[in-house]
C-alpha atoms as a PDB file:
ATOM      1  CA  UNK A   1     -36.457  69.776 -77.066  1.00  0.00           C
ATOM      2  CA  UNK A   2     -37.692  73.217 -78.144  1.00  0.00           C
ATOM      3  CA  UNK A   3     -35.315  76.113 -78.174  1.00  0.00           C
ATOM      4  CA  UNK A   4     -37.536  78.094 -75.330  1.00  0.00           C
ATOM      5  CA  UNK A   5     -37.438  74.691 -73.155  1.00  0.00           C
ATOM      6  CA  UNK A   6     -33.563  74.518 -73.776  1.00  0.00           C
ATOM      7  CA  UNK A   7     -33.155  78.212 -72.615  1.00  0.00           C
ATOM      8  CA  UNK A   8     -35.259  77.346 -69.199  1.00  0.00           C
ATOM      9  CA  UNK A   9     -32.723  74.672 -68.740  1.00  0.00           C
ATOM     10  CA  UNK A  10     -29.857  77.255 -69.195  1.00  0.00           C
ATOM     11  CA  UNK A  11     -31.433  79.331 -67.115  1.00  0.00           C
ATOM     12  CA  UNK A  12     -32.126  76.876 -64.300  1.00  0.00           C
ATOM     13  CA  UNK A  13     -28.667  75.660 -64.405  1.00  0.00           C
ATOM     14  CA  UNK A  14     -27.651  79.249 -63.753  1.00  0.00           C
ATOM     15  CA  UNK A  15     -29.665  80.327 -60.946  1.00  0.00           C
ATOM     16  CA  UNK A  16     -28.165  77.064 -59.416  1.00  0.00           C
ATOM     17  CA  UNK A  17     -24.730  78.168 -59.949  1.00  0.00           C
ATOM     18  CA  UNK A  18     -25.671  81.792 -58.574  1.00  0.00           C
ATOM     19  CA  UNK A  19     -27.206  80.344 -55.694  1.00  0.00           C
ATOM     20  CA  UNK A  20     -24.165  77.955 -54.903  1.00  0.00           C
ATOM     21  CA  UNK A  21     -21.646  81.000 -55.197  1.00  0.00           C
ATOM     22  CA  UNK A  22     -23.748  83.210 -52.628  1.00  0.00           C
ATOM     23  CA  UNK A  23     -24.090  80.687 -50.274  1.00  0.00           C
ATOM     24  CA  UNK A  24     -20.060  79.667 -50.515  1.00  0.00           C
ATOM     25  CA  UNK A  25     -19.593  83.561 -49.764  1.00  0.00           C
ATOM     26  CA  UNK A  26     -17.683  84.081 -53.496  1.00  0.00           C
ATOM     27  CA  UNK A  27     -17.933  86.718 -55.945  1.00  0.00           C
ATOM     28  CA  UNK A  28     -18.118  86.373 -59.115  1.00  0.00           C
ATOM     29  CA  UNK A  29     -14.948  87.311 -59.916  1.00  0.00           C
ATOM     30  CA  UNK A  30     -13.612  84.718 -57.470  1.00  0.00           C
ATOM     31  CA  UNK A  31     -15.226  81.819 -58.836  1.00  0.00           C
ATOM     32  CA  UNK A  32     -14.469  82.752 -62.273  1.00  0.00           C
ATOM     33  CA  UNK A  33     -10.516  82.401 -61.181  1.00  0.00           C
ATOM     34  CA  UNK A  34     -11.088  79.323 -59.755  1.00  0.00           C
ATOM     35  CA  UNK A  35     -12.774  77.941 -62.716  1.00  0.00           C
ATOM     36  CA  UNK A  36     -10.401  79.148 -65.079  1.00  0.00           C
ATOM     37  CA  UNK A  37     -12.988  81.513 -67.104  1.00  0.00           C
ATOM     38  CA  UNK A  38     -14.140  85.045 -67.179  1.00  0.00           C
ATOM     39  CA  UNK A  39     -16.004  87.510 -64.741  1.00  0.00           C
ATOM     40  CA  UNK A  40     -18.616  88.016 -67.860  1.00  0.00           C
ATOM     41  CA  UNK A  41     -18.586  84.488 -68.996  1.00  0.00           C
ATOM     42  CA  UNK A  42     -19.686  83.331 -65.289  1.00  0.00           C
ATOM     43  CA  UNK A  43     -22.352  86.248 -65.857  1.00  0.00           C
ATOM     44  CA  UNK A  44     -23.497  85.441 -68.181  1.00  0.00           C
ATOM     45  CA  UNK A  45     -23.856  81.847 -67.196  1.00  0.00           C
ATOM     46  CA  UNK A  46     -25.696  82.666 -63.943  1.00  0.00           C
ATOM     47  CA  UNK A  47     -28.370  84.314 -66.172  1.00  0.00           C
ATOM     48  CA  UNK A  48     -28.558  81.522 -69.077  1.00  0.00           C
ATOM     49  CA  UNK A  49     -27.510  83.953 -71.222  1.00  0.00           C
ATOM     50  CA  UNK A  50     -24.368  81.186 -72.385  1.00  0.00           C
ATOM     51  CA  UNK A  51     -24.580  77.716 -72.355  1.00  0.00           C
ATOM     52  CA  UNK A  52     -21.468  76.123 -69.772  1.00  0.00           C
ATOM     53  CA  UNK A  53     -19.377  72.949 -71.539  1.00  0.00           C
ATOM     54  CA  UNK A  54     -19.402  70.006 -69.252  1.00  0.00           C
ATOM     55  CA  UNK A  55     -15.311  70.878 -68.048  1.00  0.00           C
ATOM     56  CA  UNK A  56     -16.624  74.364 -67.078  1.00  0.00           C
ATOM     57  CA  UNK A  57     -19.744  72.706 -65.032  1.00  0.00           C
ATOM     58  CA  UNK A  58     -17.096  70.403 -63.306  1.00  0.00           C
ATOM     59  CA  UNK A  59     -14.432  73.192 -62.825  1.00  0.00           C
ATOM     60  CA  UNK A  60     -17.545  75.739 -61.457  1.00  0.00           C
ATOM     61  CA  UNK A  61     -17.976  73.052 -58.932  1.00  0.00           C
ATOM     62  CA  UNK A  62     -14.795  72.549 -57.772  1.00  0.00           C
ATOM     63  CA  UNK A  63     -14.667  75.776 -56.962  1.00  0.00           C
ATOM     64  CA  UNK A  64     -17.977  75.514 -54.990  1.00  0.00           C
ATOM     65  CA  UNK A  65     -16.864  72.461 -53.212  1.00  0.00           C
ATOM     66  CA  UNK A  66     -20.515  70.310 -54.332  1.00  0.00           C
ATOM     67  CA  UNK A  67     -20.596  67.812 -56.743  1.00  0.00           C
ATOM     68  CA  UNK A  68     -21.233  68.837 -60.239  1.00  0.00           C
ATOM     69  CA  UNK A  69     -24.367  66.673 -59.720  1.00  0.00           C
ATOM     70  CA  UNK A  70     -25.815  69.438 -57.646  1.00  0.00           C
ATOM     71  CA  UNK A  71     -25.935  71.893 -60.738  1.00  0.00           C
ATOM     72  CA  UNK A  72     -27.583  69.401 -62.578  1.00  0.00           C
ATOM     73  CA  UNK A  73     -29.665  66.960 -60.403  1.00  0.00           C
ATOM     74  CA  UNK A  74     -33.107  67.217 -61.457  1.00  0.00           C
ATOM     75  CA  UNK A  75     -33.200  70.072 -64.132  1.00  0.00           C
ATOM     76  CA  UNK A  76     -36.497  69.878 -65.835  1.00  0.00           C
ATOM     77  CA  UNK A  77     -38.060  72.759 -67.117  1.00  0.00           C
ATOM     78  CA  UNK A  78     -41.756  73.476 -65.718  1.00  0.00           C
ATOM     79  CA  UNK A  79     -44.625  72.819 -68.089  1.00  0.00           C
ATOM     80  CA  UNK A  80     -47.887  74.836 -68.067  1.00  0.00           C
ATOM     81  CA  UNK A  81     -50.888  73.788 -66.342  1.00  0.00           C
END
């Protein structure tokens, strides 16, 4: 895996976790509590600018009442045409 296809990854993941939180009706900063880590660290999750240990993709989750499966399922970078 190259390091640009690893960042798209990241970056997927976070727009999914973004995505989850507006559509529970959270902010950021009320997620964050529920998963036990930072305003800024959930920032910069949602924008792949940090990478989220599996515990952290579970707890984020939990707090979005989905299966962690959800943040995950199907995260494939896209390749050029």
């Amino acid at each position: 895996m190259t390091k640009g296809t690893e960042m798209d990854i990241y970056g997927l993941i976070g727009q999914r976790i973004q995505e989850q939180r507006k559509k529970a009706g959270l902010t950021v900063e009320e997620l964050a509590e529920m998963a036990s880590i930072s305003p800024s660290f959930l920032a910069y999750l949602e924008h792949g600018k940090k990478k989220a240990s599996v515990l952290t993709i579970k707890k984020l989750a939990e707090g979005l009442s989905i299966p962690a499966g959800r943040l995950l399922d199907e995260v494939r970078p896209r390749r050029p045409h």
